[in-house]
C-alpha atoms as a PDB file:
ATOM      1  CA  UNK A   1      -5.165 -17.719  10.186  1.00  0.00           C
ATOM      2  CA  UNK A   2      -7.341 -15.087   8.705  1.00  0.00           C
ATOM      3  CA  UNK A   3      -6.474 -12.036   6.581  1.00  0.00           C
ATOM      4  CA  UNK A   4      -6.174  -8.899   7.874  1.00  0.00           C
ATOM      5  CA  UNK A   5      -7.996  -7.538   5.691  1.00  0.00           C
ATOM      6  CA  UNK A   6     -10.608  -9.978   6.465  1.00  0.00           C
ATOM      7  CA  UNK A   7     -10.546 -10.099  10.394  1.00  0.00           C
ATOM      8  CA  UNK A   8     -11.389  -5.849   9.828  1.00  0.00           C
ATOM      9  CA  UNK A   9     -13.909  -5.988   7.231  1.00  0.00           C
ATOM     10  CA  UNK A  10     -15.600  -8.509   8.832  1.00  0.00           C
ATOM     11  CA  UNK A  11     -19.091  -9.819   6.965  1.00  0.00           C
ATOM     12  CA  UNK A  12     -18.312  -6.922   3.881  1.00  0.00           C
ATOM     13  CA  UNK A  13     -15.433  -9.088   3.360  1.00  0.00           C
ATOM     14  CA  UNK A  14     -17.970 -11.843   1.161  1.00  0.00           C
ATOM     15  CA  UNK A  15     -19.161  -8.350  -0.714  1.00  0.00           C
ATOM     16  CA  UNK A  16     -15.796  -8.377  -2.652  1.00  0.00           C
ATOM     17  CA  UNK A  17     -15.754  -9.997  -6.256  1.00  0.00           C
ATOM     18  CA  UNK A  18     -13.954 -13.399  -5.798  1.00  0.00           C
ATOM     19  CA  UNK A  19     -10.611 -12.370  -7.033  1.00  0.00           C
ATOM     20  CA  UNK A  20     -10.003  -9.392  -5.090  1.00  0.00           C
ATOM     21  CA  UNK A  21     -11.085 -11.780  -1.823  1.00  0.00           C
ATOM     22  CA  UNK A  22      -8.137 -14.027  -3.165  1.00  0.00           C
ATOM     23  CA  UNK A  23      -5.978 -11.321  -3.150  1.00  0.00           C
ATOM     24  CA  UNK A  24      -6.515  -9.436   0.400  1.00  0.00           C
ATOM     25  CA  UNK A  25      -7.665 -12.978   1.811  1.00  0.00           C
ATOM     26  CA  UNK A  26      -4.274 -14.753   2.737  1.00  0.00           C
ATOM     27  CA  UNK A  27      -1.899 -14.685   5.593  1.00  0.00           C
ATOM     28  CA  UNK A  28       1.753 -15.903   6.831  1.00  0.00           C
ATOM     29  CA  UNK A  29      -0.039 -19.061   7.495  1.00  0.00           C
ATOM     30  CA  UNK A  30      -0.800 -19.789   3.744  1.00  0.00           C
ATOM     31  CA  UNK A  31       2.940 -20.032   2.021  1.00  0.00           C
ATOM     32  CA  UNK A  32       1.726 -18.143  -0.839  1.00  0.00           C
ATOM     33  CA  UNK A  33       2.743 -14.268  -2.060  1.00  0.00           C
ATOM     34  CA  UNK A  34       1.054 -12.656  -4.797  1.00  0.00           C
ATOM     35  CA  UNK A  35       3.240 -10.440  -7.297  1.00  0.00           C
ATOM     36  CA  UNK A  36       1.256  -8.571  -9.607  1.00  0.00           C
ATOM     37  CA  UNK A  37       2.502  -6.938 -13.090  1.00  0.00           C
ATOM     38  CA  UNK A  38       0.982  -4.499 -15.738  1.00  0.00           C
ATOM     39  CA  UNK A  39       1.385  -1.127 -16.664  1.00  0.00           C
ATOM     40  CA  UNK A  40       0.222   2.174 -14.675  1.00  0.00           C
ATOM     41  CA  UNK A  41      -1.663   4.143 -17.522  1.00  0.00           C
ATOM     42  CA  UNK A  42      -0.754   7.362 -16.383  1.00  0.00           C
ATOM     43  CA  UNK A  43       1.333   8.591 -12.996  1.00  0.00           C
ATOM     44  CA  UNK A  44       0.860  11.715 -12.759  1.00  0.00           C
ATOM     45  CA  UNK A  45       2.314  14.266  -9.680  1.00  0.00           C
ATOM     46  CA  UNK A  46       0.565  18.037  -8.797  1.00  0.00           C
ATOM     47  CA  UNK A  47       1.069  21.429  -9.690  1.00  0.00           C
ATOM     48  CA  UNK A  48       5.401  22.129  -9.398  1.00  0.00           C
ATOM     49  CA  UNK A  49       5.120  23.796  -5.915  1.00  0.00           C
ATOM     50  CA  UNK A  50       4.425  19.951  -4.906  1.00  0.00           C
ATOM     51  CA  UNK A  51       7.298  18.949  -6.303  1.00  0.00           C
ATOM     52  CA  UNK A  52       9.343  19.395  -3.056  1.00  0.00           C
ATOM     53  CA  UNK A  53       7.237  16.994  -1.377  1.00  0.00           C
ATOM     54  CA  UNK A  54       7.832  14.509  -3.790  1.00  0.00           C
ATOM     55  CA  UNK A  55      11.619  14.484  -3.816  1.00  0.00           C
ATOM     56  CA  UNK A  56      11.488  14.221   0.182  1.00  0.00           C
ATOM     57  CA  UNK A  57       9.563  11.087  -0.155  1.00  0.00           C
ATOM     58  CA  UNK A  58      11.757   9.311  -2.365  1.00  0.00           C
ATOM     59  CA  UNK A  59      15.063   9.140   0.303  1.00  0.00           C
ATOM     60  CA  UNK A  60      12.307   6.545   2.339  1.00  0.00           C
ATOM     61  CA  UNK A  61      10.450   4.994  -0.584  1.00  0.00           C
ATOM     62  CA  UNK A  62       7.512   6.952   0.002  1.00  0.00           C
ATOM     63  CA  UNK A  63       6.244   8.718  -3.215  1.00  0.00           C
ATOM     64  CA  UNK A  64       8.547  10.204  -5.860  1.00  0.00           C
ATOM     65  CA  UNK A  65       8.624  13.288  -8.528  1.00  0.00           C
ATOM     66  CA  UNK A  66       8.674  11.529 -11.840  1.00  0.00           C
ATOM     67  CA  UNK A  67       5.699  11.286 -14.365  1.00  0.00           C
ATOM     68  CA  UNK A  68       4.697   9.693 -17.659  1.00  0.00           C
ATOM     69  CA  UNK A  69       2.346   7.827 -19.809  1.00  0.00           C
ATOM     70  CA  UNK A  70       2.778   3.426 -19.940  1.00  0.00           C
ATOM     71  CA  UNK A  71       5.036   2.950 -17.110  1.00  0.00           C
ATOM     72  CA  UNK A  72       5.580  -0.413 -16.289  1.00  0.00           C
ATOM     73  CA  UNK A  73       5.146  -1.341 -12.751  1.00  0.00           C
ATOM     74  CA  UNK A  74       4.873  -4.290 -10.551  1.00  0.00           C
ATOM     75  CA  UNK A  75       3.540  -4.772  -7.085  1.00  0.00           C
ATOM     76  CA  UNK A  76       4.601  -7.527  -4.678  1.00  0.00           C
ATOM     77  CA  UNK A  77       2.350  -8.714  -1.743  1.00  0.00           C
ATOM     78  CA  UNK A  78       4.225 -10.979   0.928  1.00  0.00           C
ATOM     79  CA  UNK A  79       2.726 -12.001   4.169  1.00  0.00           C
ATOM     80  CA  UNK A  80       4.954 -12.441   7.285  1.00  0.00           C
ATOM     81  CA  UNK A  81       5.258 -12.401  11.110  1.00  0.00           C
ATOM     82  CA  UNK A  82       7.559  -9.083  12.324  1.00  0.00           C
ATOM     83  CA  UNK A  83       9.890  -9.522  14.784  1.00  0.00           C
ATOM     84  CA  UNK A  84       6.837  -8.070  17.102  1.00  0.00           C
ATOM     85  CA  UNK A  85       4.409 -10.893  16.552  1.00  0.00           C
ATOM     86  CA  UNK A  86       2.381  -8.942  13.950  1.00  0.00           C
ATOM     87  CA  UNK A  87       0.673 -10.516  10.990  1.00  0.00           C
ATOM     88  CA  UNK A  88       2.144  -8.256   8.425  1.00  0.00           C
ATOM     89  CA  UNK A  89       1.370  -7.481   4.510  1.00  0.00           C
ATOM     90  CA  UNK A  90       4.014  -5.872   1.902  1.00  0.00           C
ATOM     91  CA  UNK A  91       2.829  -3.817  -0.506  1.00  0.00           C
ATOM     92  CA  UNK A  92       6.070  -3.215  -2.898  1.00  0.00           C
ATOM     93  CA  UNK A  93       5.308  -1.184  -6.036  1.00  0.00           C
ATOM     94  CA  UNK A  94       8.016  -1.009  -8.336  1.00  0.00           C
ATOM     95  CA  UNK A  95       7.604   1.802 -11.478  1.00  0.00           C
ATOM     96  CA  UNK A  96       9.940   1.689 -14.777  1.00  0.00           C
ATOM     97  CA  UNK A  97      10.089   5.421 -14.982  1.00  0.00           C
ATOM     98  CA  UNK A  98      13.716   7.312 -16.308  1.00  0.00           C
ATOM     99  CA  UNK A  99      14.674   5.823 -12.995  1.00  0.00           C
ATOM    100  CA  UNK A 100      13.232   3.306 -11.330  1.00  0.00           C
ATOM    101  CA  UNK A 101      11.198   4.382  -8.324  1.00  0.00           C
ATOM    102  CA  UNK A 102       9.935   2.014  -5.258  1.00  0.00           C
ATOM    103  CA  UNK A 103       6.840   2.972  -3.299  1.00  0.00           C
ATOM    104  CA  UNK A 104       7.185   0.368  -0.268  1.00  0.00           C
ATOM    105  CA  UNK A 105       4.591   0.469   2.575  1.00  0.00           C
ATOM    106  CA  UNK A 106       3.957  -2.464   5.538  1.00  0.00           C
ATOM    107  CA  UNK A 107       0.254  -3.007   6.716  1.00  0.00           C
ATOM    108  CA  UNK A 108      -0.387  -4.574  10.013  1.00  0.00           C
ATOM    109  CA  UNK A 109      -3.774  -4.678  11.972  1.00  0.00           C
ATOM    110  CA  UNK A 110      -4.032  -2.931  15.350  1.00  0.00           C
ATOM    111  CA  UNK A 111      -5.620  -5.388  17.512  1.00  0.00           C
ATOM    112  CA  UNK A 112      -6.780  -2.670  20.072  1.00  0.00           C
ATOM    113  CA  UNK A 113      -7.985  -0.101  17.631  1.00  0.00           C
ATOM    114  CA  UNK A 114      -9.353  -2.597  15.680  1.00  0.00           C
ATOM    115  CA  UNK A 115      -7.927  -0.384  12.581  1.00  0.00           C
ATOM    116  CA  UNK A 116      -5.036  -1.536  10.005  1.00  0.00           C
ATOM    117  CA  UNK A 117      -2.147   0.451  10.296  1.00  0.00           C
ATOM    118  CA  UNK A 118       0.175   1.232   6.927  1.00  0.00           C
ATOM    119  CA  UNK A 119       3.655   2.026   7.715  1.00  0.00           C
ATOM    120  CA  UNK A 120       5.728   3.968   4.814  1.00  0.00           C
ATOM    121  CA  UNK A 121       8.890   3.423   3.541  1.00  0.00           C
ATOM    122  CA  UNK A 122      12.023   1.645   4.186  1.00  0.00           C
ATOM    123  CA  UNK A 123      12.400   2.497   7.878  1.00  0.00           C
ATOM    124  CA  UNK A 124       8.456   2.491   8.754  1.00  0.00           C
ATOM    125  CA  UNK A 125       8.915   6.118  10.033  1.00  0.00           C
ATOM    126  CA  UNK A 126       5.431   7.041   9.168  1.00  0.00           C
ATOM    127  CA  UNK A 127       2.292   5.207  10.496  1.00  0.00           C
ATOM    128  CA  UNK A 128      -0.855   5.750   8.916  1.00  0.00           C
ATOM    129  CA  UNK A 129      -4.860   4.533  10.067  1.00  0.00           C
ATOM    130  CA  UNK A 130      -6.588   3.385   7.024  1.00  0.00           C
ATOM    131  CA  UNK A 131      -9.842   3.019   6.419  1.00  0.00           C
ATOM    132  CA  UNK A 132     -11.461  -0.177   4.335  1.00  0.00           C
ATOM    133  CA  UNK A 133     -14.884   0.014   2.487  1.00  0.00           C
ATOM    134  CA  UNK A 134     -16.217  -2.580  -0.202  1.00  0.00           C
ATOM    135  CA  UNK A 135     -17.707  -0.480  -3.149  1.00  0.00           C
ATOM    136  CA  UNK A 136     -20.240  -0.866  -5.311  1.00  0.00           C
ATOM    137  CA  UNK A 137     -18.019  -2.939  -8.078  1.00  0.00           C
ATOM    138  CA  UNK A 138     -16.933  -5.498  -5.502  1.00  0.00           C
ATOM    139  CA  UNK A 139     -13.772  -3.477  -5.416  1.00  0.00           C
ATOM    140  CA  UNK A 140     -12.160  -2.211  -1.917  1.00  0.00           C
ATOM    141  CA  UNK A 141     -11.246   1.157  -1.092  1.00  0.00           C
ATOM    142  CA  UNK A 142      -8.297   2.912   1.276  1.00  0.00           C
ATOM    143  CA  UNK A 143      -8.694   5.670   2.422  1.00  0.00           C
ATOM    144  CA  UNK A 144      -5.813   6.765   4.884  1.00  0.00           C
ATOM    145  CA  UNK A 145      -6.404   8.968   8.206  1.00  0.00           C
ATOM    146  CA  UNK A 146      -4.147  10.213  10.967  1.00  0.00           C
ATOM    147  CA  UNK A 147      -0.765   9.664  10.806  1.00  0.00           C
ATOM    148  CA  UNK A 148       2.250   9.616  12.990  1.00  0.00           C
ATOM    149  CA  UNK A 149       6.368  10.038  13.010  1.00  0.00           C
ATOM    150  CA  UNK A 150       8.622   8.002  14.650  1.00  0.00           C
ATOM    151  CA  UNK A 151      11.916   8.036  15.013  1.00  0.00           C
ATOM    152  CA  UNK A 152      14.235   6.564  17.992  1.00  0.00           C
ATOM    153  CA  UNK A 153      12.686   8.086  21.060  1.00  0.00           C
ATOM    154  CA  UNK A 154      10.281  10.560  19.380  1.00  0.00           C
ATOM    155  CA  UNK A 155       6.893  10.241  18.114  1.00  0.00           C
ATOM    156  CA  UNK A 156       4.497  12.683  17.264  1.00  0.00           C
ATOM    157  CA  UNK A 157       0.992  13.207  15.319  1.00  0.00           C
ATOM    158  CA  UNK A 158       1.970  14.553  11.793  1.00  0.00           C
ATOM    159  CA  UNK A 159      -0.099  17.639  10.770  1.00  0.00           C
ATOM    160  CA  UNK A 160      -1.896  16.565   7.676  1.00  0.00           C
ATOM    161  CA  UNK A 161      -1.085  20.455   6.132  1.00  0.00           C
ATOM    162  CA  UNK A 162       2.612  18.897   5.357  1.00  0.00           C
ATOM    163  CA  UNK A 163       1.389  15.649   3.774  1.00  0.00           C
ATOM    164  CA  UNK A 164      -1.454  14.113   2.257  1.00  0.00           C
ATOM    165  CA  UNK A 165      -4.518  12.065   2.474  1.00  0.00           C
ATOM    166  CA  UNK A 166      -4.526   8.964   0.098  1.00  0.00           C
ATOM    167  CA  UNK A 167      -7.430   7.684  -1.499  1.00  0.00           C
ATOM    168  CA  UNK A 168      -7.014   3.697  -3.233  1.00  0.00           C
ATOM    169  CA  UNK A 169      -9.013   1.731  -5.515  1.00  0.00           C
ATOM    170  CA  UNK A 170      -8.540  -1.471  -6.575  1.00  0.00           C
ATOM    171  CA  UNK A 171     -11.123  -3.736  -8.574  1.00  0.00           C
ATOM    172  CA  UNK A 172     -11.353  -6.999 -10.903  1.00  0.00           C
ATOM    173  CA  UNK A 173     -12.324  -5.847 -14.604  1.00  0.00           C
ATOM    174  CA  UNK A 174     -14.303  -9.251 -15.678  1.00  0.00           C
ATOM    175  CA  UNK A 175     -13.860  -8.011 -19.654  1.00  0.00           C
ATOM    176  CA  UNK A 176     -10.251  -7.351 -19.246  1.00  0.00           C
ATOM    177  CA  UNK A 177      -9.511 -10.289 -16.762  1.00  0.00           C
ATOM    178  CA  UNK A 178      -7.529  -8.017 -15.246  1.00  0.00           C
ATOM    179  CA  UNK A 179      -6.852  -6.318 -12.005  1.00  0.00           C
ATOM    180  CA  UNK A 180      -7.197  -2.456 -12.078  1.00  0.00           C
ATOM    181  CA  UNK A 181      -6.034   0.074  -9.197  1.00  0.00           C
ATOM    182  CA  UNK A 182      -6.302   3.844  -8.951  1.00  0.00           C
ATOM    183  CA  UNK A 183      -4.601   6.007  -6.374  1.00  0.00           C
ATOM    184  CA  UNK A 184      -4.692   9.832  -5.396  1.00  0.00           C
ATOM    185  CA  UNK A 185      -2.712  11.747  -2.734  1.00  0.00           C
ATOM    186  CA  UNK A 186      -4.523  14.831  -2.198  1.00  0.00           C
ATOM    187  CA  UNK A 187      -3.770  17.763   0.656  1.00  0.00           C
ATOM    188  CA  UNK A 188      -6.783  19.642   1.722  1.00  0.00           C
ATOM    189  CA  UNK A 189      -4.426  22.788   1.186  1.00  0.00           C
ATOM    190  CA  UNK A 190      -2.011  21.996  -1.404  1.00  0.00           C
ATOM    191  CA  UNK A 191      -4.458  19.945  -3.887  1.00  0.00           C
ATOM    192  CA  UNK A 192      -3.221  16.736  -5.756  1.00  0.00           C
ATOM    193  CA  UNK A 193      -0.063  15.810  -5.003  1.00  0.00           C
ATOM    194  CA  UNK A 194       0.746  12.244  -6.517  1.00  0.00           C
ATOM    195  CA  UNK A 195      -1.188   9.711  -8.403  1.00  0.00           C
ATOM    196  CA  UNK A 196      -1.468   6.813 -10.469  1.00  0.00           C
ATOM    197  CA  UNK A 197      -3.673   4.510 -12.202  1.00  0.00           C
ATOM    198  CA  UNK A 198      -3.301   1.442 -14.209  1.00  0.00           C
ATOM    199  CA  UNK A 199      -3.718  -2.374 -14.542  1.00  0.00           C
ATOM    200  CA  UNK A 200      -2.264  -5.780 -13.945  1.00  0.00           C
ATOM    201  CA  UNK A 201      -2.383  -9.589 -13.803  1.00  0.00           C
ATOM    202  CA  UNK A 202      -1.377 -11.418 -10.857  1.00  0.00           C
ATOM    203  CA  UNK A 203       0.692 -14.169 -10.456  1.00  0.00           C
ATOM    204  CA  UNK A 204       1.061 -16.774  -7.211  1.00  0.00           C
ATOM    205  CA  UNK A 205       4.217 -17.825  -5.596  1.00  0.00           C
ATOM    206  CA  UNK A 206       4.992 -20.329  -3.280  1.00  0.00           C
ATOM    207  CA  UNK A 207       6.715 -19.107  -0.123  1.00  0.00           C
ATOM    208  CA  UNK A 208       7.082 -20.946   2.705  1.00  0.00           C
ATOM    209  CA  UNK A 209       6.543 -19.494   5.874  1.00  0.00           C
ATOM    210  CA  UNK A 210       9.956 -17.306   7.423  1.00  0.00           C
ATOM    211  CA  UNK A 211      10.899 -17.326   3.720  1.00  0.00           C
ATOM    212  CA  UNK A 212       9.970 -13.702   2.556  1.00  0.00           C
ATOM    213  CA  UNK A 213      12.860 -12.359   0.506  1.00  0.00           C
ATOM    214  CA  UNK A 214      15.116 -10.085   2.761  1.00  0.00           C
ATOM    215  CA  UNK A 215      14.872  -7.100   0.308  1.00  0.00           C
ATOM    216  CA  UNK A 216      10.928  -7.086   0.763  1.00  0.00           C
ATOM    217  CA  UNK A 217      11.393  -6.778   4.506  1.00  0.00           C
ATOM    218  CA  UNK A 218      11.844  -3.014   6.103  1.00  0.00           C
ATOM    219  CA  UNK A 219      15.181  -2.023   7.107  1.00  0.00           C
ATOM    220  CA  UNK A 220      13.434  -0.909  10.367  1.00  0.00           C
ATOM    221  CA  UNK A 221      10.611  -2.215  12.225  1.00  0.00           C
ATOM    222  CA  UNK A 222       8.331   0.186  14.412  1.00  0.00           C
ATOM    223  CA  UNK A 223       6.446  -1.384  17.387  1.00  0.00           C
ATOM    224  CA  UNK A 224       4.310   2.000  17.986  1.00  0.00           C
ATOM    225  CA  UNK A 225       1.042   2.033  15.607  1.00  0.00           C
END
């Protein structure tokens, strides 16, 4: 089975530098996870007005208010089948701050849009289109686009003036031998709202397929993209 990541980008998808390939080129299929761990340079959040939209986002996992300089962090990266037959990637970042924060989000591909599809926190109640682009470092880039709310029976588009647009970077240094990722959440009105940027080595486990630890699974899973 091929990547997600790979079935979208397509020929760009040889354009990547080896090691970020490895990492955005596996599947369910492959019995592997990759768990990555370093330390986030800086996280940094906006002006204090922001602040608000911060502390909503941490009752889902979604983004949260604290700052600081050397925070250790991890990111986990399972691979599974949901209970709607979608090839589905975690991407579980953990950050030491005074109290520990969690920044989960669930990518699957939308076979009819032909666009991947992040879902946001714990209960997937946010969907988000993101764009993929190689860059010039052999790095990829998310960018994220519309997004919508779900919740039981109601769905709507969510107006981008009461959230933000994220823009992710992640690249292989060669003279560090490390991985290195940079993130911004921006709102066209509001300005920067949330950010971090760091590095890390990643490590490979074996996981055999169906065998995805329960706490790296939603509590909620949301058929509408």
């Amino acid at each position: 089975m091929t990547s997600i990541y790979q079935q979208l980008l397509g020929t760009d998808f040889a354009r990547l530098h080896p090691q970020i390939q490895r990492r955005f080129g596996f599947s369910s299929a492959d019995g592997v996870a990759c768990i990555g761990r370093g330390v986030m340079h800086e996280v940094w959040h906006g002006a204090p007005y922001t602040l608000p939209f911060l502390y909503v986002g941490t009752w889902r996992r979604i983004m949260f208010p604290e700052q600081g300089r050397a925070i250790p962090f991890t990111i986990e990266n399972y691979a599974y089948v949901d209970r709607y037959g979608r090839e589905t990637i975690t991407w579980l970042r953990t950050f030491q701050t005074q109290r520990q924060r969690r920044f989960d989000a669930y990518m699957i591909l939308d076979q009819e849009r032909q666009c991947v599809v992040d879902y946001l926190g714990t209960h997937q109640h946010l969907a988000v289109d993101v764009d993929l682009t190689v860059d010039k470092r052999g790095g990829i880039r998310l960018r994220s686009g519309e997004q919508r709310f779900y919740e039981g029976i109601i769905g709507f588009r969510f107006p981008l003036f009461f959230s933000g647009i994220a823009d992710v970077c992640e690249w292989y240094d060669e003279d560090q031998g490390r991985f290195r990722i940079e993130v911004c959440v921006s709102n066209r009105r509001w300005g920067p709202l949330f950010g971090y940027h760091g590095s890390f080595s990643a490590h490979w486990l074996s996981v055999q397929p169906g065998s995805v630890p329960a706490n790296a699974r939603p509590q909620r899973e949301e058929r509408r993209g």
